[in-house]
N, C-alpha and C. Protein backbone atom coordinates (compact mmCIF):
# COMPACT_ATOMS: atom_id res chain seq x y z
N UNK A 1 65.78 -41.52 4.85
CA UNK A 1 66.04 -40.38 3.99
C UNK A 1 67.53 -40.05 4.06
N UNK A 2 68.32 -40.01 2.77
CA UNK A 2 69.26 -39.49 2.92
C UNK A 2 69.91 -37.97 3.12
N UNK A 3 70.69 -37.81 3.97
CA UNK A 3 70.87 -36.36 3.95
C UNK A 3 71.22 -35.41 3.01
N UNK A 4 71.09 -34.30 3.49
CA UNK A 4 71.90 -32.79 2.45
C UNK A 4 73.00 -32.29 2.91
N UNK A 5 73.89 -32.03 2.46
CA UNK A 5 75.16 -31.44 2.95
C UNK A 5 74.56 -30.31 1.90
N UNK A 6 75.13 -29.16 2.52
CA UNK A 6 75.90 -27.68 1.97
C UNK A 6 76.99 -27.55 2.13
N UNK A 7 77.98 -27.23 1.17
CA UNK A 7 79.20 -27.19 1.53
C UNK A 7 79.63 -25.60 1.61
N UNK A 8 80.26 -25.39 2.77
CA UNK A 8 80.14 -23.94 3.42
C UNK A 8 81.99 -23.50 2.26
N UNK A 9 82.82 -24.25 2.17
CA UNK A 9 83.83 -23.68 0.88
C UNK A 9 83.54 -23.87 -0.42
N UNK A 10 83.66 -23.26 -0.72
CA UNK A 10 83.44 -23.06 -2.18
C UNK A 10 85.07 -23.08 -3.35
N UNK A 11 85.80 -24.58 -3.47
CA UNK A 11 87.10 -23.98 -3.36
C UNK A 11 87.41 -25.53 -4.15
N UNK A 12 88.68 -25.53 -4.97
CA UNK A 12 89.09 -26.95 -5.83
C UNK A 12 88.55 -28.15 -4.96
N UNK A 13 88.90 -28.08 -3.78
CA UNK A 13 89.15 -29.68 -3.10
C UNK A 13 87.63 -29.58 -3.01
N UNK A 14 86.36 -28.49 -2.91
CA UNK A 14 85.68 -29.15 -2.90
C UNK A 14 84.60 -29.80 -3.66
N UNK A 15 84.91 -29.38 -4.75
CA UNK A 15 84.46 -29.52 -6.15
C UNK A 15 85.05 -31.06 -6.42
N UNK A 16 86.19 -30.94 -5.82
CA UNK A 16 86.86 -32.53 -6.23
C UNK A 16 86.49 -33.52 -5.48
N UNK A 17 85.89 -33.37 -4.79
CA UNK A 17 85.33 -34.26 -3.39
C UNK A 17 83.94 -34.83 -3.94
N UNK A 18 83.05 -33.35 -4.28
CA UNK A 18 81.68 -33.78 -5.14
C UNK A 18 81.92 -34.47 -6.28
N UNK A 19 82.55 -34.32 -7.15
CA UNK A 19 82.68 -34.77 -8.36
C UNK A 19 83.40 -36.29 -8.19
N UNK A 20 84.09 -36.79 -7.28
CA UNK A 20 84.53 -38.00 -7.05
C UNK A 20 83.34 -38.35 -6.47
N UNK A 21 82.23 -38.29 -5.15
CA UNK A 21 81.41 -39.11 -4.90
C UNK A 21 79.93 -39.19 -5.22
N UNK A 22 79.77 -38.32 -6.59
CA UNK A 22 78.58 -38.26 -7.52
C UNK A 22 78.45 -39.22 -8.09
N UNK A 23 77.27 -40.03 -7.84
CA UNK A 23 76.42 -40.92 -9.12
C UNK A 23 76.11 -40.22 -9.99
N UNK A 24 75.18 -39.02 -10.24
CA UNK A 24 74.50 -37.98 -10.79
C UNK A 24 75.40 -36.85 -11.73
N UNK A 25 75.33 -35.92 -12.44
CA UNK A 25 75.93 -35.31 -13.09
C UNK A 25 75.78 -34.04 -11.90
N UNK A 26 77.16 -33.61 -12.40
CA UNK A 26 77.57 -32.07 -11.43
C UNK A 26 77.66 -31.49 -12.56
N UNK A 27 76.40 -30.29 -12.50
CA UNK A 27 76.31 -29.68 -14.04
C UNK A 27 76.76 -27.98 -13.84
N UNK A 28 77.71 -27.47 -14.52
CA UNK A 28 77.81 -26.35 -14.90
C UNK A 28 77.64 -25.70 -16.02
N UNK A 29 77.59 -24.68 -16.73
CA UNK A 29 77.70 -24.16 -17.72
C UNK A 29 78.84 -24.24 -18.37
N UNK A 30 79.36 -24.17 -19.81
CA UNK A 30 80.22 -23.98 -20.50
C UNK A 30 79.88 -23.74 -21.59
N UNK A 31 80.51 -22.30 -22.33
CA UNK A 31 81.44 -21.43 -21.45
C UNK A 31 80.51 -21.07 -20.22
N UNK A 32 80.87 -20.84 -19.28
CA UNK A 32 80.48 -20.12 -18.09
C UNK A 32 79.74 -18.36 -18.84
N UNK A 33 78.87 -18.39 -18.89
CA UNK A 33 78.28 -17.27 -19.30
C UNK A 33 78.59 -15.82 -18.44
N UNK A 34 79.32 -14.87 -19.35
CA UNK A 34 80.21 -13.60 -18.50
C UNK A 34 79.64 -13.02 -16.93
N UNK A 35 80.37 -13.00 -16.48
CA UNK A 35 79.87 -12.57 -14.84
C UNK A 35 79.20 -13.20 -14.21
N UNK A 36 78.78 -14.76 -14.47
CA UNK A 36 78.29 -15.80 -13.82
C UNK A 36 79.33 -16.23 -12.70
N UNK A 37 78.97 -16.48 -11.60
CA UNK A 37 79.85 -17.05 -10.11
C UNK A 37 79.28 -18.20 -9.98
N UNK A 38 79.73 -19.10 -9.36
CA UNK A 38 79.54 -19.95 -8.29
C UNK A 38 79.17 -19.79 -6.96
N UNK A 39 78.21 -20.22 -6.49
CA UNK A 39 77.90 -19.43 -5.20
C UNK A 39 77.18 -19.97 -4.21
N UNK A 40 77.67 -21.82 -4.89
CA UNK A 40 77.02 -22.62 -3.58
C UNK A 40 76.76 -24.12 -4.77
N UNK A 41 77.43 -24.59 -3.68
CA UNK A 41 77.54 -26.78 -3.80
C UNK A 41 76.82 -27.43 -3.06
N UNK A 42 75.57 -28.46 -3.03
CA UNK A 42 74.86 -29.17 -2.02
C UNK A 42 74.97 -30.59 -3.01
N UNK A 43 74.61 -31.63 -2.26
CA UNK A 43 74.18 -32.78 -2.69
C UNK A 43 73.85 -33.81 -1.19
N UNK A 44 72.81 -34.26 -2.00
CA UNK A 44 72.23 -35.65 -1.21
C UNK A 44 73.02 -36.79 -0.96
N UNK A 45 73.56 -37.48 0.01
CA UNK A 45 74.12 -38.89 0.16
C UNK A 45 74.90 -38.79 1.42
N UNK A 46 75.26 -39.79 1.32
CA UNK A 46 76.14 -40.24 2.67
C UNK A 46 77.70 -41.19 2.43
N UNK A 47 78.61 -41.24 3.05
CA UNK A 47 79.56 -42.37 2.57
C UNK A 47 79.54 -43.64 1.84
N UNK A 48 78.11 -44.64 2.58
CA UNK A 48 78.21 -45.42 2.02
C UNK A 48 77.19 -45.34 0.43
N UNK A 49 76.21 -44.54 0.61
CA UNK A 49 75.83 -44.67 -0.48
C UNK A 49 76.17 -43.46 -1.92
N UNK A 50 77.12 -42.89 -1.54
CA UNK A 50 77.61 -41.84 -2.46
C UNK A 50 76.36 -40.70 -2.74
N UNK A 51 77.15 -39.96 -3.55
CA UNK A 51 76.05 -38.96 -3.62
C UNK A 51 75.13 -38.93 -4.79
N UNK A 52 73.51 -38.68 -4.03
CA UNK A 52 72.73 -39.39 -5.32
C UNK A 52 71.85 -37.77 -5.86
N UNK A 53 72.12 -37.02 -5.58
CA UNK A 53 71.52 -35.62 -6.26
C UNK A 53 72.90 -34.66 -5.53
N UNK A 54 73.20 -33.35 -6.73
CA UNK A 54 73.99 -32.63 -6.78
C UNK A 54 72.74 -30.91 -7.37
N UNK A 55 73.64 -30.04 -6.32
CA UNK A 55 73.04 -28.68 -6.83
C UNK A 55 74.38 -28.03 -6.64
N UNK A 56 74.38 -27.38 -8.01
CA UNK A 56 75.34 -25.72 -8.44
C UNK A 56 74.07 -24.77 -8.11
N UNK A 57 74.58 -23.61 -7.56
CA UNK A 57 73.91 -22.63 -8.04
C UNK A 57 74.89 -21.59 -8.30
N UNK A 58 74.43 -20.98 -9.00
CA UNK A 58 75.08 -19.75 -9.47
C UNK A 58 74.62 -18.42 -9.90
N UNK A 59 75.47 -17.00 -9.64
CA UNK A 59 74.82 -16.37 -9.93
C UNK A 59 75.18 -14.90 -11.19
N UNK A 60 74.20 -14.20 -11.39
CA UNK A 60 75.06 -13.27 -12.70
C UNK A 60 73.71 -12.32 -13.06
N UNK A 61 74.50 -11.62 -14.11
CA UNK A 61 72.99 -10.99 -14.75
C UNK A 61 71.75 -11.51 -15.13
N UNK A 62 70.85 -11.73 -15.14
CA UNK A 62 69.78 -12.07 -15.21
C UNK A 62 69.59 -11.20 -17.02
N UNK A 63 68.74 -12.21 -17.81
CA UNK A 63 68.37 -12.02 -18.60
C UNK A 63 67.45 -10.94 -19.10
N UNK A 64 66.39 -10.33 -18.13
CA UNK A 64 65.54 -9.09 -18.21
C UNK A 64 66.24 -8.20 -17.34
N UNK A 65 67.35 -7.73 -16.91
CA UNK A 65 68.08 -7.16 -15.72
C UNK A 65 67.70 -7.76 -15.29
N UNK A 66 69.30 -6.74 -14.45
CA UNK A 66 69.19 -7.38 -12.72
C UNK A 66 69.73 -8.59 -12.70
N UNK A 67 70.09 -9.07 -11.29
CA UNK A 67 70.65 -10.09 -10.63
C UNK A 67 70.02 -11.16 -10.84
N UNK A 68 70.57 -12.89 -11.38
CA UNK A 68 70.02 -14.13 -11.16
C UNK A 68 70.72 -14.99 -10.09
N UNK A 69 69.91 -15.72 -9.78
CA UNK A 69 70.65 -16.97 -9.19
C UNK A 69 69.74 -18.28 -9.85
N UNK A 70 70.39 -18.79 -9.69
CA UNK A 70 70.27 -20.33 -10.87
C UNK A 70 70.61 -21.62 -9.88
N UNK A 71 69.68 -22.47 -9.98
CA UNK A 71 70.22 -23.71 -9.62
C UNK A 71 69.77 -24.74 -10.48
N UNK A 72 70.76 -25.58 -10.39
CA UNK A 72 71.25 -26.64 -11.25
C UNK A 72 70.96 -28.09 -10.36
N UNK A 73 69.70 -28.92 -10.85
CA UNK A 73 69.84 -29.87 -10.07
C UNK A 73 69.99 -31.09 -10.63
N UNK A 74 71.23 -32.22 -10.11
CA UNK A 74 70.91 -33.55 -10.99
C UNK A 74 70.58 -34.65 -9.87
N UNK A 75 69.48 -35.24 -10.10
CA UNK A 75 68.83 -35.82 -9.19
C UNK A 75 68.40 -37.51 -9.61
N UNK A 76 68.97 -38.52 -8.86
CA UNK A 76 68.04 -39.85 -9.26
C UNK A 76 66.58 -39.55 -8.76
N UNK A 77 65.09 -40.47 -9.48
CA UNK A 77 63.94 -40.53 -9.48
C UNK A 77 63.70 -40.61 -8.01
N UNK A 78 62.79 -40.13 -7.46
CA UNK A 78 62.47 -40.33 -6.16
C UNK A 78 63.13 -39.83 -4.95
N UNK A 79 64.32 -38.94 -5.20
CA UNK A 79 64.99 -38.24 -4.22
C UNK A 79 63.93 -36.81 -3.88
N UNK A 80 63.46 -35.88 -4.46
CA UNK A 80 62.57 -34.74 -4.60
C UNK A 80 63.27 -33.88 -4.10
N UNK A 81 64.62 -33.77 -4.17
CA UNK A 81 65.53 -32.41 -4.31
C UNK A 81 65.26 -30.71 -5.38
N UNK A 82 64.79 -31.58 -6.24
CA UNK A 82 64.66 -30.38 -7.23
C UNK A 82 62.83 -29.69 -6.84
N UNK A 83 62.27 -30.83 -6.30
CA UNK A 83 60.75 -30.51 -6.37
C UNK A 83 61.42 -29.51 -5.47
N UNK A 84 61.68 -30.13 -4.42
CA UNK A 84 61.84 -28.84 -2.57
C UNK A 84 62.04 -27.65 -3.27
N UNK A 85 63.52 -27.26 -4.19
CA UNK A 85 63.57 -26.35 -4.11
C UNK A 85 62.90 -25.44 -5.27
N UNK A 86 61.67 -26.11 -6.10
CA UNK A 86 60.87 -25.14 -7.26
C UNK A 86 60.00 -24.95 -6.24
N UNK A 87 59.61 -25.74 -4.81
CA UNK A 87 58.81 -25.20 -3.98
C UNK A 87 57.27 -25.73 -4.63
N UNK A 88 57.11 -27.25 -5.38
CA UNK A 88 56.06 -27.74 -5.98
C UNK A 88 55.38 -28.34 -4.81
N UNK A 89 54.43 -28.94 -5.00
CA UNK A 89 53.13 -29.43 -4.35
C UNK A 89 53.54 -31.25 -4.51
N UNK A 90 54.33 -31.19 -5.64
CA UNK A 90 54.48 -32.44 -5.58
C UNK A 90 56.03 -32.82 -5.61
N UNK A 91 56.52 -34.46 -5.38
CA UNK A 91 57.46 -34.46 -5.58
C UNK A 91 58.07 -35.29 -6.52
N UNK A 92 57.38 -35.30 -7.55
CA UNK A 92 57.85 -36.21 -9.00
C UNK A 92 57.79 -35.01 -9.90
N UNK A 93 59.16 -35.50 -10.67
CA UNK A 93 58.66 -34.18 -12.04
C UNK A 93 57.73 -34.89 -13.40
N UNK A 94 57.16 -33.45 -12.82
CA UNK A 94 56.12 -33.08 -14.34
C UNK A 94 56.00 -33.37 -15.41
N UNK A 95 56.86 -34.01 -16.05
CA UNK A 95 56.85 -34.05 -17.71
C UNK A 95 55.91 -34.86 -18.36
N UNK A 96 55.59 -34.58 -19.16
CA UNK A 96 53.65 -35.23 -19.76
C UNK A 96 54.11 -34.69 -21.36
N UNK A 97 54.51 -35.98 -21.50
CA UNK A 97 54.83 -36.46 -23.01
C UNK A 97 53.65 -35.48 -24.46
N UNK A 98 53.00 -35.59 -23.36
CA UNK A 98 51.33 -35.28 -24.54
C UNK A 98 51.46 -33.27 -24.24
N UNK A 99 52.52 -32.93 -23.90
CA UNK A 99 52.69 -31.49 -23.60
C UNK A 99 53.84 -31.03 -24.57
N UNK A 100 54.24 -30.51 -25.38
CA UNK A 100 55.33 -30.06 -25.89
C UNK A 100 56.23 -29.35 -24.79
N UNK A 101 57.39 -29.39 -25.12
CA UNK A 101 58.75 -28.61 -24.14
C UNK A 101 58.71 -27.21 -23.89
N UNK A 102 58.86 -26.56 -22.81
CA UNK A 102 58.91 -25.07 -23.63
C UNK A 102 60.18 -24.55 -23.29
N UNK A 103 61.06 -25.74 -23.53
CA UNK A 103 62.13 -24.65 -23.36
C UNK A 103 63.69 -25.63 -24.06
N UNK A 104 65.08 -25.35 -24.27
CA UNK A 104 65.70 -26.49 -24.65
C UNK A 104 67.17 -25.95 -23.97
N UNK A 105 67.84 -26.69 -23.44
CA UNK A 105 69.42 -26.40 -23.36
C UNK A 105 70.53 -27.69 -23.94
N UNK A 106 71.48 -27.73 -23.65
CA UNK A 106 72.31 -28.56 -24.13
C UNK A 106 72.94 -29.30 -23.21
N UNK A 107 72.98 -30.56 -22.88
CA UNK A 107 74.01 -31.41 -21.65
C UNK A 107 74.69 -32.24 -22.40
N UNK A 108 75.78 -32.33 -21.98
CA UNK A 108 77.02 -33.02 -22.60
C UNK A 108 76.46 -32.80 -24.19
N UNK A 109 76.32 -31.78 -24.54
CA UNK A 109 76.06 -31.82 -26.19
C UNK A 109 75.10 -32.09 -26.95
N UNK A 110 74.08 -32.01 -26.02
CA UNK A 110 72.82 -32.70 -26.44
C UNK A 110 71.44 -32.23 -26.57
N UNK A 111 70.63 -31.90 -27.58
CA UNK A 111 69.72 -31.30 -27.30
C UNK A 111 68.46 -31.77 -26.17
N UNK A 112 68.04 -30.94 -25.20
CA UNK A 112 67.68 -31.56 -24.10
C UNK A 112 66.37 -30.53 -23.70
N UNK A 113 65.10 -31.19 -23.68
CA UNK A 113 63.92 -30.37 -23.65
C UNK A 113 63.64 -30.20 -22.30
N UNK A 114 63.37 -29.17 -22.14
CA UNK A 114 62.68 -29.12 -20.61
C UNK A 114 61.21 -28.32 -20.75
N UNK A 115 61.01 -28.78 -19.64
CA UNK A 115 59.37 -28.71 -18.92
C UNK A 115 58.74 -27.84 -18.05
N UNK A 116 58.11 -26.38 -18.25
CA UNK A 116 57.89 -25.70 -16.68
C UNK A 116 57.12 -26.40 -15.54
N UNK A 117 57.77 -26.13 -14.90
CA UNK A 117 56.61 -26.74 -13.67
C UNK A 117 55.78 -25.67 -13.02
N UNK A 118 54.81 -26.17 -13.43
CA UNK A 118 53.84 -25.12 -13.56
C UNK A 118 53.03 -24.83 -12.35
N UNK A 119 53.35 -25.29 -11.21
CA UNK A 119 52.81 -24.96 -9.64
C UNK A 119 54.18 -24.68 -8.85
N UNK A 120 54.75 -24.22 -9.12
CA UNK A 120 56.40 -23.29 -8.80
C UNK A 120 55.62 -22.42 -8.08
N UNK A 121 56.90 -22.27 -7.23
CA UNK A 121 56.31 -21.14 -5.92
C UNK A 121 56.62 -19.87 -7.02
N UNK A 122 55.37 -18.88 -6.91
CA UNK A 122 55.84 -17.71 -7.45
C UNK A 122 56.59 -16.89 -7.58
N UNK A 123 57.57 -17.06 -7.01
CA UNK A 123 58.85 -16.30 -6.95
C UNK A 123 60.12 -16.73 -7.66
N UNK A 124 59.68 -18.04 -8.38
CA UNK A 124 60.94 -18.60 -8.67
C UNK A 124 60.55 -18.95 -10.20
N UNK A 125 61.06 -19.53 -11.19
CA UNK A 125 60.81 -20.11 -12.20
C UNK A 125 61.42 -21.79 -12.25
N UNK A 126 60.89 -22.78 -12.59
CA UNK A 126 61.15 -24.32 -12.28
C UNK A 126 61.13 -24.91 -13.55
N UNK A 127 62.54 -25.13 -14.52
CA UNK A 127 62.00 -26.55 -15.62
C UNK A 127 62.53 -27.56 -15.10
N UNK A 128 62.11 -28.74 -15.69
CA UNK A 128 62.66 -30.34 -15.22
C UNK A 128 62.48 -30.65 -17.08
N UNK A 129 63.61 -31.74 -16.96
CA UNK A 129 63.95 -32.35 -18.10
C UNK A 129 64.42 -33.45 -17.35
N UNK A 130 65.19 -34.58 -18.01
CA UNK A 130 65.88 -35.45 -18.57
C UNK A 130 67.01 -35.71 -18.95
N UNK A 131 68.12 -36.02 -18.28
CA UNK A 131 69.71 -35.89 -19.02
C UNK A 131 70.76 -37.25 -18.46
N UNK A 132 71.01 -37.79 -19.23
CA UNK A 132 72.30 -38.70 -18.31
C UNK A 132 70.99 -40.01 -17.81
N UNK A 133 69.72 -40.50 -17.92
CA UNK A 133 68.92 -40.91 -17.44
C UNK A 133 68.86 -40.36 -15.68
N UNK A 134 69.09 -39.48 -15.46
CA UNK A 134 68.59 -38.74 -13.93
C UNK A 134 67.59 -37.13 -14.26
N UNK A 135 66.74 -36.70 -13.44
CA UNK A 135 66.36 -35.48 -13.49
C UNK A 135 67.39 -34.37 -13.47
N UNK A 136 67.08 -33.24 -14.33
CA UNK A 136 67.55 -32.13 -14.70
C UNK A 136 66.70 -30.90 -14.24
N UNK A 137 66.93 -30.26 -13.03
CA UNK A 137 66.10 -29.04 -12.96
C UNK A 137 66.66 -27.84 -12.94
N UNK A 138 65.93 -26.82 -14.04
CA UNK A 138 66.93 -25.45 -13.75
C UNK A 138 65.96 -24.74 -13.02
N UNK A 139 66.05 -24.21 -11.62
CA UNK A 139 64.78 -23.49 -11.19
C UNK A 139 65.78 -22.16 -10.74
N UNK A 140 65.09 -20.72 -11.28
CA UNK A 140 65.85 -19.56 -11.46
C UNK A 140 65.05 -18.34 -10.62
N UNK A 141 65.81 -17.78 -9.56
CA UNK A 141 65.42 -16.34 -9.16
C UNK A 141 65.65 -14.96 -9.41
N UNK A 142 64.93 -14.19 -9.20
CA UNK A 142 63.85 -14.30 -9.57
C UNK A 142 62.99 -15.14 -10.57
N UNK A 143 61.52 -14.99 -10.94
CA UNK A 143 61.04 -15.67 -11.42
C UNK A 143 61.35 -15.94 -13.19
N UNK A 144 61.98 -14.41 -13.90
CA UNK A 144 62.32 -14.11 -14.95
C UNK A 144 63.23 -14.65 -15.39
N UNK A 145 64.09 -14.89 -14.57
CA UNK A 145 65.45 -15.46 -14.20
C UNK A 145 65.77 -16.76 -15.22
N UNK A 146 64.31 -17.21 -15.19
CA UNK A 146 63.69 -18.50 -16.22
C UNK A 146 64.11 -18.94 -17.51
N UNK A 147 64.60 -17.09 -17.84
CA UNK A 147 64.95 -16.75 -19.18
C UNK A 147 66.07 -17.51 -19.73
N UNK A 148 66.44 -17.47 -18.98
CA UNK A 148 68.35 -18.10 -19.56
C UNK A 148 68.40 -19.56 -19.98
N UNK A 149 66.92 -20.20 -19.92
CA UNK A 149 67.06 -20.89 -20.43
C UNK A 149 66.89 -21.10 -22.30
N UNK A 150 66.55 -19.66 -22.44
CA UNK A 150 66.38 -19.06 -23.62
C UNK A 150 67.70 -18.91 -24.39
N UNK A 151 68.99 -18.90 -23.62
CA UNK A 151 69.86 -18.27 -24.49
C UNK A 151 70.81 -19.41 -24.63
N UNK A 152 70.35 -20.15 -24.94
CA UNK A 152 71.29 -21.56 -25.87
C UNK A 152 72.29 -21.84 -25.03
N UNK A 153 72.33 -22.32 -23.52
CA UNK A 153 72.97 -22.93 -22.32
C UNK A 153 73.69 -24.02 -22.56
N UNK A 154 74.66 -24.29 -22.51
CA UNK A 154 75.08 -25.65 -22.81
C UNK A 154 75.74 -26.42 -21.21
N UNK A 155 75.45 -27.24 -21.28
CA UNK A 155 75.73 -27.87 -19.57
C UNK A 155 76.28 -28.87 -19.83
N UNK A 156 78.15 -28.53 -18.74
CA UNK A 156 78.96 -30.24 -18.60
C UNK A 156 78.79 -30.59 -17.28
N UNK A 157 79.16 -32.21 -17.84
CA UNK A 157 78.90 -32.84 -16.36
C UNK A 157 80.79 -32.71 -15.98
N UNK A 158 80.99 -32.20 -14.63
CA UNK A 158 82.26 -31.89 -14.33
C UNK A 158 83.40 -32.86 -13.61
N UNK A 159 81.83 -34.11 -13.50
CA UNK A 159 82.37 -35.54 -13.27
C UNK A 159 83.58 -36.02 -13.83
N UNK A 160 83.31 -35.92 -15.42
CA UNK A 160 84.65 -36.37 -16.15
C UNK A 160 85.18 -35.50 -16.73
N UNK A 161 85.75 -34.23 -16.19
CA UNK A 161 86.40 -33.50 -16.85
C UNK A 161 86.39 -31.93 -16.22
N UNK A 162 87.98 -31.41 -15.95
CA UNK A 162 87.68 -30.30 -15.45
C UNK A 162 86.67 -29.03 -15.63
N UNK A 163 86.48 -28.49 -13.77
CA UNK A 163 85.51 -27.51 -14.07
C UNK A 163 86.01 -26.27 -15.20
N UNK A 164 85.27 -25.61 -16.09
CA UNK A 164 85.37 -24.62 -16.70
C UNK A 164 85.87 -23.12 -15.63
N UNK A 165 86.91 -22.56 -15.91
CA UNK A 165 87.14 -21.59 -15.12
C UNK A 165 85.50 -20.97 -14.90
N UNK A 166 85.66 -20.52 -13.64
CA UNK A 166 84.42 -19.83 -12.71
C UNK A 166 84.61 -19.05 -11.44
N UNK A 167 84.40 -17.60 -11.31
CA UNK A 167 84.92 -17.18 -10.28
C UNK A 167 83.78 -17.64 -8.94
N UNK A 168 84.09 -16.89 -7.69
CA UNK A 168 83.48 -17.71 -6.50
C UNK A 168 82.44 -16.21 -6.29
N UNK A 169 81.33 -16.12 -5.87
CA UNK A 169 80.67 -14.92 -5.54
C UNK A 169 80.22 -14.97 -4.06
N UNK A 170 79.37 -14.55 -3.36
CA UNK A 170 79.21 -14.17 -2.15
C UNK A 170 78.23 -16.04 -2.06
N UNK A 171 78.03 -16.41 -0.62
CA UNK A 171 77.08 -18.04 -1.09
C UNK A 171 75.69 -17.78 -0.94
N UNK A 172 75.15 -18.79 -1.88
CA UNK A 172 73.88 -18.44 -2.13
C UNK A 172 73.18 -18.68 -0.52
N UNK A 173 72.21 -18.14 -0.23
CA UNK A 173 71.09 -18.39 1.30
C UNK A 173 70.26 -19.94 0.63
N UNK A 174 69.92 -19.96 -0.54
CA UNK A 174 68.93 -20.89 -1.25
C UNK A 174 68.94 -22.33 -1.29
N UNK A 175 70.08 -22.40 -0.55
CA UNK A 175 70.32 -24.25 -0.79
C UNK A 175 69.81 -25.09 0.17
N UNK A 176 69.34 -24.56 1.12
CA UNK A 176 68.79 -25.54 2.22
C UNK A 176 66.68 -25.31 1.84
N UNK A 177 66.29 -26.26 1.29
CA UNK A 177 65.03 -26.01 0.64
C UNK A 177 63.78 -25.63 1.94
N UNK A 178 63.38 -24.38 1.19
CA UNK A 178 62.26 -23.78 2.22
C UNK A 178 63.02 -22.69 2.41
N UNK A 179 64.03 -21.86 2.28
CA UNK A 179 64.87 -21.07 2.94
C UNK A 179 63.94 -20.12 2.15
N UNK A 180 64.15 -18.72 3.27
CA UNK A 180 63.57 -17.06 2.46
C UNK A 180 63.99 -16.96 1.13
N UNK A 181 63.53 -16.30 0.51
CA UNK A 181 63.79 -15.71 -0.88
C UNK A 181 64.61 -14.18 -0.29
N UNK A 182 65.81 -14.66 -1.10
CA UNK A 182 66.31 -13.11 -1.09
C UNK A 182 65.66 -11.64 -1.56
């Protein structure tokens, strides 16, 4: 199993560090949606095998009030980074062709359907999609939090191309999977 790093700065070099040893897309928002932070970098890998899943999370108003935090996961098949942290039963995503989407955002420009996962720990909200051929999970806290995937999101990969200005907020507790719910 490969490991998880959290990266305890939140700061250029280390954004530039992830984004140089990502296979996977390092996805943010753009524009950065108003009063959205940054508030925590993880990814899966090691030296020699680079890094094969990346999580942003971030945080801001929440769509029904109140406070969100958001994470952003890009994951190769079979890592189960994104399952850990929707807190599923299983660790493959969900998507069942014979189900319509219920939800859509945009990556690198693209219209991009996602999927609830529908045995999400109750506290959280979990879609998985498809982007870049790797998994895409937006899983949002609170559970409402879900919403934003409602408001026409558009997501770059920051791999090839600078991050979108983003201020830094307090770091999320959420990145090490299983952790309390705030």
């Amino acid at each position: 199993m490969l490991p998880l790093s959290v990266y305890q700065r939140l700061d250029s070099s280390t954004l530039d560090h992830v984004r140089k040893q990502a296979e996977v897309p390092v996805w943010l928002p753009e524009p950065v949606p108003p009063s959205w932070t940054l508030i925590g970098l993880a990814a899966v890998g090691d030296s020699r095998s680079r890094l094969r899943a990346t999580v942003t999370a971030l945080s801001g108003p929440a769509p029904l009030g109140g406070l969100g935090e958001w994470l952003l996961v890009a994951e190769e098949p079979g890592i189960g980074l994104g399952a850990a942290y929707a807190g599923t039963s299983t660790d493959s995503a969900p998507i069942s062709p014979a189900r319509p989407s219920a939800a859509r955002l945009h990556a690198l420009g693209r219209p991009t359907p996602l999927w609830p996962v529908l045995d999400a720990a109750s506290d959280r909200s979990a879609y998985v999609g498809e982007a870049e051929g790797v998994w895409l999970w937006l899983i949002g806290f609170p559970s409402d939090a879900g919403y934003a995937v409602l408001e026409n999101l558009h997501l770059s990969d920051i791999r090839h191309r600078p991050s979108p200005p983003i201020g830094v907020g307090t770091p999320s507790t959420r990145l090490k999977p299983g952790a309390e719910s705030q």
